[in-house]
PDB file of N, CA and C in Angstrom:
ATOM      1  N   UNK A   1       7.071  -9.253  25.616  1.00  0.00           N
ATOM      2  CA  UNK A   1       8.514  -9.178  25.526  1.00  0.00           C
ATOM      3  C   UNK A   1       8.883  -8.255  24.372  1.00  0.00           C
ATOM      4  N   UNK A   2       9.593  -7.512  24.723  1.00  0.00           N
ATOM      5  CA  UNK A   2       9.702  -6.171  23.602  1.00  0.00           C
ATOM      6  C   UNK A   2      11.323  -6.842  22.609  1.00  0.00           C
ATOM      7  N   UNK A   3      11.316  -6.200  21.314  1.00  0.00           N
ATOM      8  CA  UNK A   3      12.390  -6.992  20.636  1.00  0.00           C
ATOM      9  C   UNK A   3      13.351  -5.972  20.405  1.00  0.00           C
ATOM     10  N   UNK A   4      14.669  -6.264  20.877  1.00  0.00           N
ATOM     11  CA  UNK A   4      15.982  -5.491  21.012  1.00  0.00           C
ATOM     12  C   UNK A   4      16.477  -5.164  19.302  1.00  0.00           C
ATOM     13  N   UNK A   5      17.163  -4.031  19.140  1.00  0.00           N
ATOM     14  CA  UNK A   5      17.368  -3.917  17.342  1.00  0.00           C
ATOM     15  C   UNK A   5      19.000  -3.669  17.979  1.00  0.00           C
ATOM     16  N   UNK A   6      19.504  -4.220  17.289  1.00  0.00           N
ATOM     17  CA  UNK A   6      21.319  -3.604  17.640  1.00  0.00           C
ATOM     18  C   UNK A   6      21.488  -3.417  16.216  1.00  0.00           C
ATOM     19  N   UNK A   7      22.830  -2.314  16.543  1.00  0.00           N
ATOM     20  CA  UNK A   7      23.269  -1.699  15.066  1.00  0.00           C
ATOM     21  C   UNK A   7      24.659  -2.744  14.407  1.00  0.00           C
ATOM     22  N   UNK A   8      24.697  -2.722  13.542  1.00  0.00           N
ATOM     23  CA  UNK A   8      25.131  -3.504  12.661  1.00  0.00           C
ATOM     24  C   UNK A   8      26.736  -3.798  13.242  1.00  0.00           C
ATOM     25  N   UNK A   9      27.411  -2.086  13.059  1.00  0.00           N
ATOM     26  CA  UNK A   9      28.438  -2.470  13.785  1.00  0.00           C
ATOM     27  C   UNK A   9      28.918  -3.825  14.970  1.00  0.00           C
ATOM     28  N   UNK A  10      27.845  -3.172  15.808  1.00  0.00           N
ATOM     29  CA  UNK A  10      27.468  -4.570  17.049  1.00  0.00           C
ATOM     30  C   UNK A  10      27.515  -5.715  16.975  1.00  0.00           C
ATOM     31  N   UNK A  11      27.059  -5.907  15.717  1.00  0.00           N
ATOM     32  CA  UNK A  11      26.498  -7.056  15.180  1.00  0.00           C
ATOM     33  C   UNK A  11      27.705  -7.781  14.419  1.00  0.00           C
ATOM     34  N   UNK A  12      28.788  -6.971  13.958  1.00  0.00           N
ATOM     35  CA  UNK A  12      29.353  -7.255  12.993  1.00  0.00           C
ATOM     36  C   UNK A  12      31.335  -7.412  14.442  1.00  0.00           C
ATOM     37  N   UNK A  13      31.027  -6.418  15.401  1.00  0.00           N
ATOM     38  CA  UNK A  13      31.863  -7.198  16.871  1.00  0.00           C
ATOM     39  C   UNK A  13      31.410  -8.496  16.935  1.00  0.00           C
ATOM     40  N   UNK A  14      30.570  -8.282  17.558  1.00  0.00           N
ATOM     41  CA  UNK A  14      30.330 -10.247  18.149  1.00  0.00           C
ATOM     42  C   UNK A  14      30.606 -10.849  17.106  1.00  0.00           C
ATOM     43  N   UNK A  15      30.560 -10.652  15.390  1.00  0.00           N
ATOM     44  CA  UNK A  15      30.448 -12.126  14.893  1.00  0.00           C
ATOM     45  C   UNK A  15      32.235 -12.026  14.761  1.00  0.00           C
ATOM     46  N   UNK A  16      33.116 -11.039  14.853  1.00  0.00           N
ATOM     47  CA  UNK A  16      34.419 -11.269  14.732  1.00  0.00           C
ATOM     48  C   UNK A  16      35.252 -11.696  15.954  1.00  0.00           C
ATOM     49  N   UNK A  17      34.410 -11.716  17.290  1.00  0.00           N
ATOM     50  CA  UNK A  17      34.435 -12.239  18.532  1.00  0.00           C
ATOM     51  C   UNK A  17      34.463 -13.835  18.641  1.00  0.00           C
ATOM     52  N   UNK A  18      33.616 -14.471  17.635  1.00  0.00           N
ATOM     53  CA  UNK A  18      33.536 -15.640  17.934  1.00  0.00           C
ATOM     54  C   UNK A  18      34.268 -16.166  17.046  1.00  0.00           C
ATOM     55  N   UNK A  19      34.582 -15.439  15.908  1.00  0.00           N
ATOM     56  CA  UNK A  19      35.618 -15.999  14.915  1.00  0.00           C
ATOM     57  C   UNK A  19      36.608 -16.239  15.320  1.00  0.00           C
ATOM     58  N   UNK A  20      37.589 -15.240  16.897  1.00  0.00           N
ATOM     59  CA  UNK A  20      38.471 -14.909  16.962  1.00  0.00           C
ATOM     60  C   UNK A  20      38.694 -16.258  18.200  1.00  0.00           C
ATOM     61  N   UNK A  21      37.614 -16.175  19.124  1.00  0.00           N
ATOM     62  CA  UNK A  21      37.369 -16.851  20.024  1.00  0.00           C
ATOM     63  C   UNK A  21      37.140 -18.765  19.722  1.00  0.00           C
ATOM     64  N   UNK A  22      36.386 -18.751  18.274  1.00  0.00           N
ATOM     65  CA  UNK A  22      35.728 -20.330  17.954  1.00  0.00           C
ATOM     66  C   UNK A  22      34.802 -20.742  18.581  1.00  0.00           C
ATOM     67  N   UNK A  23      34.216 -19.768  19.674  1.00  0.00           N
ATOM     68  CA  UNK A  23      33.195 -20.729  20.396  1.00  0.00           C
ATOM     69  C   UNK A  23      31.922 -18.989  20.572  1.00  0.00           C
ATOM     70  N   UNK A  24      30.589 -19.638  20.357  1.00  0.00           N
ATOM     71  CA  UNK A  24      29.862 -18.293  20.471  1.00  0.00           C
ATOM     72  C   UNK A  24      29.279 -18.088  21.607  1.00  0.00           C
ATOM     73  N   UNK A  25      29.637 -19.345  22.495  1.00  0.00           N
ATOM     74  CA  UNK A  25      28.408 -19.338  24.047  1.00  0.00           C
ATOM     75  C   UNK A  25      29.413 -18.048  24.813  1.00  0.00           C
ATOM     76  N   UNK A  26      30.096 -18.500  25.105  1.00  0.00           N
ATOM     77  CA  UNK A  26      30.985 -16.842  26.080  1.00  0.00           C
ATOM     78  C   UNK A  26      31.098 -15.416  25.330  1.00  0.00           C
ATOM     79  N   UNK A  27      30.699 -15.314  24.330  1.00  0.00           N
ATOM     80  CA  UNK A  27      30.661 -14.447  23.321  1.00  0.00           C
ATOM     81  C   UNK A  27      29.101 -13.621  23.897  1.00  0.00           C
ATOM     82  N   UNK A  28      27.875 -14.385  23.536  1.00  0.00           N
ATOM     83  CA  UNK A  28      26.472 -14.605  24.011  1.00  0.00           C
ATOM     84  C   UNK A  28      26.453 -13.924  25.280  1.00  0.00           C
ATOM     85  N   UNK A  29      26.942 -14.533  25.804  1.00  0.00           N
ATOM     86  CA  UNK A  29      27.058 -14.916  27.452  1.00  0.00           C
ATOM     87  C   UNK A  29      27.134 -12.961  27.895  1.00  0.00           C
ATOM     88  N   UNK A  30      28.675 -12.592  27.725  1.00  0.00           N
ATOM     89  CA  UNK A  30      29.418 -11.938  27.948  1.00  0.00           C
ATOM     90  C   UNK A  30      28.788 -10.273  27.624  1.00  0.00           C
ATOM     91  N   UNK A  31      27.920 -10.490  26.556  1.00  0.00           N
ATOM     92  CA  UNK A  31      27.525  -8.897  25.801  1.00  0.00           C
ATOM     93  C   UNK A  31      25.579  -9.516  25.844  1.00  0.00           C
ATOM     94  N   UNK A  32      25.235 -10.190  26.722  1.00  0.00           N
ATOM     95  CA  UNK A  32      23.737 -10.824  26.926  1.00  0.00           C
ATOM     96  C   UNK A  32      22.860 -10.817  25.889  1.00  0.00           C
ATOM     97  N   UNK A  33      23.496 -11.590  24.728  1.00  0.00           N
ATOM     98  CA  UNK A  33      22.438 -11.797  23.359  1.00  0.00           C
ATOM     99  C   UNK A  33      22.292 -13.300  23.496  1.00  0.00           C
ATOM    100  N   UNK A  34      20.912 -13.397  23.269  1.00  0.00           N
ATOM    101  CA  UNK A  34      20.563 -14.495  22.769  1.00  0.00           C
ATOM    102  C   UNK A  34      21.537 -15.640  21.874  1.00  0.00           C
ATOM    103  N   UNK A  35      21.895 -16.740  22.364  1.00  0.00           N
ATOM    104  CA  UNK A  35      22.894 -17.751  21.470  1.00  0.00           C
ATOM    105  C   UNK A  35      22.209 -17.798  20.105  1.00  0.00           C
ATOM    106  N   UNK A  36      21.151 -17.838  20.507  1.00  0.00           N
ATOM    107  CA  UNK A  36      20.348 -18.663  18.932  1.00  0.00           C
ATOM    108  C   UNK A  36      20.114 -17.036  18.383  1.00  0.00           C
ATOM    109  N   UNK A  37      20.172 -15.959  18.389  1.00  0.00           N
ATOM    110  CA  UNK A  37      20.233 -14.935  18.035  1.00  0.00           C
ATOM    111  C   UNK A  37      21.422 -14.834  16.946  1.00  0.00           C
ATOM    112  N   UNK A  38      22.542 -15.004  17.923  1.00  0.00           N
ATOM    113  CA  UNK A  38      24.097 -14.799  17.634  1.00  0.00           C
ATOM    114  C   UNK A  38      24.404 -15.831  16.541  1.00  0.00           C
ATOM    115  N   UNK A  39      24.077 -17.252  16.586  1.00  0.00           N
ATOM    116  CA  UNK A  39      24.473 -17.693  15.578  1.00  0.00           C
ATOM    117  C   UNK A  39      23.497 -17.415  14.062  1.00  0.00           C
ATOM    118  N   UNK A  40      22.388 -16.749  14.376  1.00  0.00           N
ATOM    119  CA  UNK A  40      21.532 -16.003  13.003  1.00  0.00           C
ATOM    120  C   UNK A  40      22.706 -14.808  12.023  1.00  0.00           C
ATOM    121  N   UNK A  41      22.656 -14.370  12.951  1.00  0.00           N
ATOM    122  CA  UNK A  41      23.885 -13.129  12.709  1.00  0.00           C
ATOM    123  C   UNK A  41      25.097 -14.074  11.738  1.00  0.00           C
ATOM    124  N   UNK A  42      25.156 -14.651  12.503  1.00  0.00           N
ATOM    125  CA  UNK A  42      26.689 -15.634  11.972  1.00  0.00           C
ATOM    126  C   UNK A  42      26.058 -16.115  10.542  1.00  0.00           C
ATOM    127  N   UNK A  43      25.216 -17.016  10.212  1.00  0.00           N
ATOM    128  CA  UNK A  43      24.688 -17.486   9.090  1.00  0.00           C
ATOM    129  C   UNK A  43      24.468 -16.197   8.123  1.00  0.00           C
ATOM    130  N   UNK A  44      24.048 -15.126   8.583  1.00  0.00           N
ATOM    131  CA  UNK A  44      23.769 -13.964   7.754  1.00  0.00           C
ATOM    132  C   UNK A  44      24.815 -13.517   7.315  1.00  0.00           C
ATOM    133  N   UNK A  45      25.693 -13.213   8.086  1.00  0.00           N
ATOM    134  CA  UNK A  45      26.777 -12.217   7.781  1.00  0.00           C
ATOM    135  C   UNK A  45      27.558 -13.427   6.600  1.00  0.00           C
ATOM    136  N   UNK A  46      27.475 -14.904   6.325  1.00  0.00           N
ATOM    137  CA  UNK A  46      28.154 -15.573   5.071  1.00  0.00           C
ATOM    138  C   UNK A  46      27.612 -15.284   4.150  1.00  0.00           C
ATOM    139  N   UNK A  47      26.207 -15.001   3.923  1.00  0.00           N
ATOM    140  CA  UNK A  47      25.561 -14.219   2.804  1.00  0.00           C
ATOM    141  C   UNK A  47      26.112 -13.094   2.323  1.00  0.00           C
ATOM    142  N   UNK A  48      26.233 -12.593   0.889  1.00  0.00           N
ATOM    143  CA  UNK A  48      26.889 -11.752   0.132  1.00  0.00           C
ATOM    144  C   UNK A  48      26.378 -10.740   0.364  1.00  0.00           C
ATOM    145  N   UNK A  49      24.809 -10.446   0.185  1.00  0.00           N
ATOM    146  CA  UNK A  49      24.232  -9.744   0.613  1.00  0.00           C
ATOM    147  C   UNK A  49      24.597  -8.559   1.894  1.00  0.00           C
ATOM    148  N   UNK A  50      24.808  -9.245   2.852  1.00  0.00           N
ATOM    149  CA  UNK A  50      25.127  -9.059   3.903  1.00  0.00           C
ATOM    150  C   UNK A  50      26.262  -7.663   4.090  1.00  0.00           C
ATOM    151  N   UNK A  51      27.444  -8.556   3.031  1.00  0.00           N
ATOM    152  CA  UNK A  51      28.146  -7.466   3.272  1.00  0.00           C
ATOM    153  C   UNK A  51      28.413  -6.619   2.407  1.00  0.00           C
ATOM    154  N   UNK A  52      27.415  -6.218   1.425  1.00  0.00           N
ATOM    155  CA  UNK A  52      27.320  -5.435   0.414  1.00  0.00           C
ATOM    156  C   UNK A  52      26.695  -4.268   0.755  1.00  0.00           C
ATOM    157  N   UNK A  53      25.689  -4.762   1.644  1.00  0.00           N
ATOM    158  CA  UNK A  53      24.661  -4.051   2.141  1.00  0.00           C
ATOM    159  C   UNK A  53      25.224  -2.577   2.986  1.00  0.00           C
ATOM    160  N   UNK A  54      24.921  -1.508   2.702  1.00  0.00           N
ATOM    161  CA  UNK A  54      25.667  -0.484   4.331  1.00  0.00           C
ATOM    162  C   UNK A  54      25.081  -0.783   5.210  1.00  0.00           C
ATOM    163  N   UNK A  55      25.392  -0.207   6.015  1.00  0.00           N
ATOM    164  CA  UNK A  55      25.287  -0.275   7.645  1.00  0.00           C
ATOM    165  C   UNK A  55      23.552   0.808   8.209  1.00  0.00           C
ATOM    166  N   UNK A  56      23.568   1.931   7.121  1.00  0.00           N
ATOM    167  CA  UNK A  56      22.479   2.333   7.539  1.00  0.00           C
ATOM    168  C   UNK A  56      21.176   1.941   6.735  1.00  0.00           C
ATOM    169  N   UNK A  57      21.526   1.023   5.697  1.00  0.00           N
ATOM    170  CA  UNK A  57      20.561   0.468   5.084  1.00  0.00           C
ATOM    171  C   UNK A  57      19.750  -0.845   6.182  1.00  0.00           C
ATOM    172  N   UNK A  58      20.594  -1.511   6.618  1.00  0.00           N
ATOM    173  CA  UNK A  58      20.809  -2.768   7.630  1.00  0.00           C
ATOM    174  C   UNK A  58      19.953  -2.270   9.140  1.00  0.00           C
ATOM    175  N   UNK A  59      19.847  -1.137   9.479  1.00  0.00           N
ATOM    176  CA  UNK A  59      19.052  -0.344  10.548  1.00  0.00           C
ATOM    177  C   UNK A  59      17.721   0.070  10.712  1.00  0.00           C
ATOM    178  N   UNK A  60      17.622   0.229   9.092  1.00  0.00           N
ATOM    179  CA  UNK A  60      16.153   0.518   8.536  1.00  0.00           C
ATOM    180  C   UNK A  60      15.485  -0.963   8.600  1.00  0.00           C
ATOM    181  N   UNK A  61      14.203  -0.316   9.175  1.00  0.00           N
ATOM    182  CA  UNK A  61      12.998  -1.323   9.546  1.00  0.00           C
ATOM    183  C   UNK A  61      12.383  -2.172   8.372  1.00  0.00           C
ATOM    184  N   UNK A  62      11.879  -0.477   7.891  1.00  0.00           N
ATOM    185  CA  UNK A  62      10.980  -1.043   6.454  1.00  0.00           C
ATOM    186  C   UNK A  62      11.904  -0.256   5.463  1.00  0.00           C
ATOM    187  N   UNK A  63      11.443  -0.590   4.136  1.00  0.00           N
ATOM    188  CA  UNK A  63      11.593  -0.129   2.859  1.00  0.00           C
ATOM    189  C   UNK A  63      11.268   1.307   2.428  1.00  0.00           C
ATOM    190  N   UNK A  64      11.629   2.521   2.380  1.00  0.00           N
ATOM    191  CA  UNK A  64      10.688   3.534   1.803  1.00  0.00           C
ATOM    192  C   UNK A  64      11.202   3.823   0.685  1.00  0.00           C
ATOM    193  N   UNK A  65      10.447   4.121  -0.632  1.00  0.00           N
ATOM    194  CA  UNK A  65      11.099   4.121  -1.531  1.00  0.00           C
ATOM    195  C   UNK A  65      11.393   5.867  -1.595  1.00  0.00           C
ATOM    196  N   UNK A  66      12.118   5.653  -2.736  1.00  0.00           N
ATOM    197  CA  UNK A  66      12.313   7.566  -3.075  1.00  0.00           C
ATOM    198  C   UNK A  66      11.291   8.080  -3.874  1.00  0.00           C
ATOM    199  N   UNK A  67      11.045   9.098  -3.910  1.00  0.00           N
ATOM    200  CA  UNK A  67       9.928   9.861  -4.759  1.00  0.00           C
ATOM    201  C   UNK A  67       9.767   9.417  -6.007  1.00  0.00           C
ATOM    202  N   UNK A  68      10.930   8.957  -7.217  1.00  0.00           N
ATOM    203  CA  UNK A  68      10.999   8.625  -8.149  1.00  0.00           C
ATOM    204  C   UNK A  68      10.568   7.215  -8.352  1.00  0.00           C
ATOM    205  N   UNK A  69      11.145   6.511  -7.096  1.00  0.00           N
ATOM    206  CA  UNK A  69      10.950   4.929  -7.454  1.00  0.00           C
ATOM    207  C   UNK A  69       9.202   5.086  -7.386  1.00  0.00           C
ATOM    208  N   UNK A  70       9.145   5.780  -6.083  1.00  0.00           N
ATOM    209  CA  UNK A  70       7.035   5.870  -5.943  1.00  0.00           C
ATOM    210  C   UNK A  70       6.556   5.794  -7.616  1.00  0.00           C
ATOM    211  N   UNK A  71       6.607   7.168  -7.951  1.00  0.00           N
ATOM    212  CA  UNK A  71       5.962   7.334  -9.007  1.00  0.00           C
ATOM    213  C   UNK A  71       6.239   6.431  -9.821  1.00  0.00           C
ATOM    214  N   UNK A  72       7.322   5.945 -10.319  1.00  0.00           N
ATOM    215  CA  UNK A  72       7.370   4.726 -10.963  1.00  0.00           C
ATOM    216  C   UNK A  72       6.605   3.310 -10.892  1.00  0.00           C
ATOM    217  N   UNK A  73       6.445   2.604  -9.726  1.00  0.00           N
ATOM    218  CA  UNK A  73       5.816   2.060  -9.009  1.00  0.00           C
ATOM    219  C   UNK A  73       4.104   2.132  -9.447  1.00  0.00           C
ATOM    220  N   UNK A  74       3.972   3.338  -8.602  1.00  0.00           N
ATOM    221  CA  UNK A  74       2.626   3.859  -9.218  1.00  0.00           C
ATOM    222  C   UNK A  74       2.105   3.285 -10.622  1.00  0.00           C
ATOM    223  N   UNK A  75       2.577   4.270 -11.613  1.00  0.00           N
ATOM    224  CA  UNK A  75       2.571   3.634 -12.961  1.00  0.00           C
ATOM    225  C   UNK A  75       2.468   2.664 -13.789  1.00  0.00           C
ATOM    226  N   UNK A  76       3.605   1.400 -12.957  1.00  0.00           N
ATOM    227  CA  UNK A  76       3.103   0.193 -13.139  1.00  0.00           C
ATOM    228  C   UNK A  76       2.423  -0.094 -12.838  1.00  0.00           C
ATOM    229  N   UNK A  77       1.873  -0.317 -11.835  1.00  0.00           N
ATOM    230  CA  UNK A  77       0.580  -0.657 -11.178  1.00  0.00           C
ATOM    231  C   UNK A  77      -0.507  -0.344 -11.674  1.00  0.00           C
ATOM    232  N   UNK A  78      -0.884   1.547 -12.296  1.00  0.00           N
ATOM    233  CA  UNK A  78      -2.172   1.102 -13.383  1.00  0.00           C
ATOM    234  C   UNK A  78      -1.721   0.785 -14.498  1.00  0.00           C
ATOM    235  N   UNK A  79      -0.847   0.662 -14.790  1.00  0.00           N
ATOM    236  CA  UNK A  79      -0.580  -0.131 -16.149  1.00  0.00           C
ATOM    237  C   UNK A  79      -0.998  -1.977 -15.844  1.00  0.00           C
ATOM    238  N   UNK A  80      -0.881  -2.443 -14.853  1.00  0.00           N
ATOM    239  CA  UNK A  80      -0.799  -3.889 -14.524  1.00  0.00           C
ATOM    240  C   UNK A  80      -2.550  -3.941 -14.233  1.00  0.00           C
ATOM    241  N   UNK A  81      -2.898  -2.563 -13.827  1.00  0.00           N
ATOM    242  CA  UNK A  81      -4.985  -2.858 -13.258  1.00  0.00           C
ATOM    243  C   UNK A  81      -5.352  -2.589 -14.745  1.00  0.00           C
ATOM    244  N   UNK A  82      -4.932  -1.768 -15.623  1.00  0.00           N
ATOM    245  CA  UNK A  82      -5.663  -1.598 -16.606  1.00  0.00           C
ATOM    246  C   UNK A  82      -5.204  -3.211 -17.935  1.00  0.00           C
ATOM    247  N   UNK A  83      -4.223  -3.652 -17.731  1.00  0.00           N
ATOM    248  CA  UNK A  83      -4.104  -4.798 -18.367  1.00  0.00           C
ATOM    249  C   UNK A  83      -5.170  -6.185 -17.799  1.00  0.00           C
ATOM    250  N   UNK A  84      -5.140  -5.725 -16.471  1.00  0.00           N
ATOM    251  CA  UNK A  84      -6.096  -7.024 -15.785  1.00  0.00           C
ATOM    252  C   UNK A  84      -7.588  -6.503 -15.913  1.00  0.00           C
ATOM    253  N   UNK A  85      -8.029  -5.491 -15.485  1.00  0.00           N
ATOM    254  CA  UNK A  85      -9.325  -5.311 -16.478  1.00  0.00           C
ATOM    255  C   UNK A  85      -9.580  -5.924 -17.552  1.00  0.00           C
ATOM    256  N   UNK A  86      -8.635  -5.423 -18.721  1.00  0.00           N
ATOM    257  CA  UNK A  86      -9.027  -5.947 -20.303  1.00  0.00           C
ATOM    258  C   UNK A  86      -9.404  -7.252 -20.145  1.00  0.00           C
ATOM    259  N   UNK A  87      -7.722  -7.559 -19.321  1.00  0.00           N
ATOM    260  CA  UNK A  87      -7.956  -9.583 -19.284  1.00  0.00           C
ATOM    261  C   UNK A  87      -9.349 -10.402 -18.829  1.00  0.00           C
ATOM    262  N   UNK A  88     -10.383  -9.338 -17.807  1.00  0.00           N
ATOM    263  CA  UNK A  88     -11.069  -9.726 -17.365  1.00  0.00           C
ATOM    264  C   UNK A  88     -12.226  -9.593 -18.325  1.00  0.00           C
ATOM    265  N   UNK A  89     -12.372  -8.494 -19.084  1.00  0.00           N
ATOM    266  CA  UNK A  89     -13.465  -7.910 -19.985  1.00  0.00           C
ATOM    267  C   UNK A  89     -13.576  -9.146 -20.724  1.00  0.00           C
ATOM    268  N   UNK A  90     -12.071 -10.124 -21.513  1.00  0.00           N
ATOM    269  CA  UNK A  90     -12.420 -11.017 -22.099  1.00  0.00           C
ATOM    270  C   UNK A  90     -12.596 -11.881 -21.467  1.00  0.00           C
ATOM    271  N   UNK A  91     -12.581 -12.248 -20.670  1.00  0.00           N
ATOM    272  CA  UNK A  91     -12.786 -13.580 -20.024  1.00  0.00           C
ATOM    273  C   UNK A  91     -14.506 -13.597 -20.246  1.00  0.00           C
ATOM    274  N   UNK A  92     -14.846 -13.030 -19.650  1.00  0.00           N
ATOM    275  CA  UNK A  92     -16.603 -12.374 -19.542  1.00  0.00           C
ATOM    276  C   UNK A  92     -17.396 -12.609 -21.258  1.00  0.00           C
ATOM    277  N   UNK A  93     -16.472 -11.894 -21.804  1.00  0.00           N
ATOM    278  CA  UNK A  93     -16.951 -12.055 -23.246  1.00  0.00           C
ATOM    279  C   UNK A  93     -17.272 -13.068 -23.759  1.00  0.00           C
ATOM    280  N   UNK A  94     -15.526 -14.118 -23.765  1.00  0.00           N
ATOM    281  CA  UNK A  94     -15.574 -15.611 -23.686  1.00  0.00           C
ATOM    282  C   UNK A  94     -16.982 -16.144 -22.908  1.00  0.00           C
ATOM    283  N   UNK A  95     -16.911 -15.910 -22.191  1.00  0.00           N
ATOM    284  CA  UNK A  95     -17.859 -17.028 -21.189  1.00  0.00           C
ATOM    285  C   UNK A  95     -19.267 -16.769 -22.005  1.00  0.00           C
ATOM    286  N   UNK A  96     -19.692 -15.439 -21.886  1.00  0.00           N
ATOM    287  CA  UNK A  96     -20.887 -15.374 -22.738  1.00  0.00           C
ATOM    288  C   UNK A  96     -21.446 -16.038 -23.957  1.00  0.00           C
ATOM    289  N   UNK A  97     -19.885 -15.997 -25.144  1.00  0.00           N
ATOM    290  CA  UNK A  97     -19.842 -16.733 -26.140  1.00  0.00           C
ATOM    291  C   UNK A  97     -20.281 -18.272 -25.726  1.00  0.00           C
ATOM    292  N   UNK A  98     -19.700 -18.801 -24.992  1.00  0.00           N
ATOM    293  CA  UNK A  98     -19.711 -20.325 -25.349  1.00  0.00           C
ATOM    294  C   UNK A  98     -21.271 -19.924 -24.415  1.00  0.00           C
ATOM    295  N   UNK A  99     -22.086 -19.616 -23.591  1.00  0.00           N
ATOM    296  CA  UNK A  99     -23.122 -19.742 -23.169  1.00  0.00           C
ATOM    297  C   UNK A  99     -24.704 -19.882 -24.268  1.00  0.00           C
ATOM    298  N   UNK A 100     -24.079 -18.869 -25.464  1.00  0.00           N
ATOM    299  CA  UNK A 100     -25.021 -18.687 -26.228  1.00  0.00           C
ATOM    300  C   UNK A 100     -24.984 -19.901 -27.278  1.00  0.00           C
ATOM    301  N   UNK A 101     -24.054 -20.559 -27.445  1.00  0.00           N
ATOM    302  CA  UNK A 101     -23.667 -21.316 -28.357  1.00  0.00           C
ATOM    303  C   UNK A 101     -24.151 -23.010 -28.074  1.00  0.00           C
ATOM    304  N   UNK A 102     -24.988 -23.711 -28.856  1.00  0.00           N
ATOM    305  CA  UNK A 102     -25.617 -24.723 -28.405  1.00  0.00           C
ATOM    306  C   UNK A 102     -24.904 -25.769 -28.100  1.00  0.00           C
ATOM    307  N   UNK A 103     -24.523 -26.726 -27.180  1.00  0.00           N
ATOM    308  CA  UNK A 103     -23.857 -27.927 -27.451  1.00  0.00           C
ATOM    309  C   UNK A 103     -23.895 -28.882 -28.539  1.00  0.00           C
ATOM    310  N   UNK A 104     -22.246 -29.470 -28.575  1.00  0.00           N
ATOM    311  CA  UNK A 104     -22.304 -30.066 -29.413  1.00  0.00           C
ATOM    312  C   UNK A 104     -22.028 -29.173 -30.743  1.00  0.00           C
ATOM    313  N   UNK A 105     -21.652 -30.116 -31.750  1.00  0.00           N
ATOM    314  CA  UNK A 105     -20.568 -29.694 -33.012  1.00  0.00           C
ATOM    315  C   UNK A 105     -21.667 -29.199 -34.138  1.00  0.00           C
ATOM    316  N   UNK A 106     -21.813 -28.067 -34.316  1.00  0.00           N
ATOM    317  CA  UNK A 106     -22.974 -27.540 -35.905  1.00  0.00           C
ATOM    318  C   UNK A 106     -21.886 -28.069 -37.000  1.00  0.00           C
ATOM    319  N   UNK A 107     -22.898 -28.694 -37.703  1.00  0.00           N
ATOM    320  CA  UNK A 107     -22.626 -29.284 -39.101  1.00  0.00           C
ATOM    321  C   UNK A 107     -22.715 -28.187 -40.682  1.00  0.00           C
ATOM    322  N   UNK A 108     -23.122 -27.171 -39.802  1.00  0.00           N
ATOM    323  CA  UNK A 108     -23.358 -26.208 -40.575  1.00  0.00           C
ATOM    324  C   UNK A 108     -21.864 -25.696 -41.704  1.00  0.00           C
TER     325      UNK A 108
END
């Protein structure tokens, strides 16, 4: 079963259809969307989000960032592998330490 994408506009008819109407089954019915579809839409569109958002942002599938955000991105990221290295170098170190170290408390 292949999955239908409608554009926002669309999206943003029907939910002022059922506002106008009060009921979403002849709404559904009438333009052949899924009920349980239509009332998703409805729950979404009360989110702030929602309508902050544009319309061609709302169309897009995935995320792509811009060239700048990339490289940025990037950056952190070996900044975050080269911090987790270190973290790991000591861990290792640690462990060695207490391996060499005899049990039990030196009175020394």
């Amino acid at each position: 079963m292949t999955r239908k994408r409608y554009p926002k506009e669309f999206k943003d008819q029907l939910i002022q259809e059922v506002a106008e109407i009060g009921n979403a089954v002849p709404v559904a019915k009438r333009h052949e969307v899924n009920l349980k579809t239509l009332y998703r839409w409805i729950s979404q569109s009360r989110h702030k989000a929602w309508q902050v958002t544009s319309a061609g942002t709302k169309k897009t599938a995935v995320y792509i960032p811009s060239h700048q955000e990339f490289r940025q991105l990037e950056s952190e990221n070996e900044k975050l592998k080269k911090i987790l290295g270190e973290k790991d170098l000591e861990i290792a170190i640690l462990r060695d330490l207490v391996k060499k170290q005899p049990p039990g408390f030196q009175t020394e």
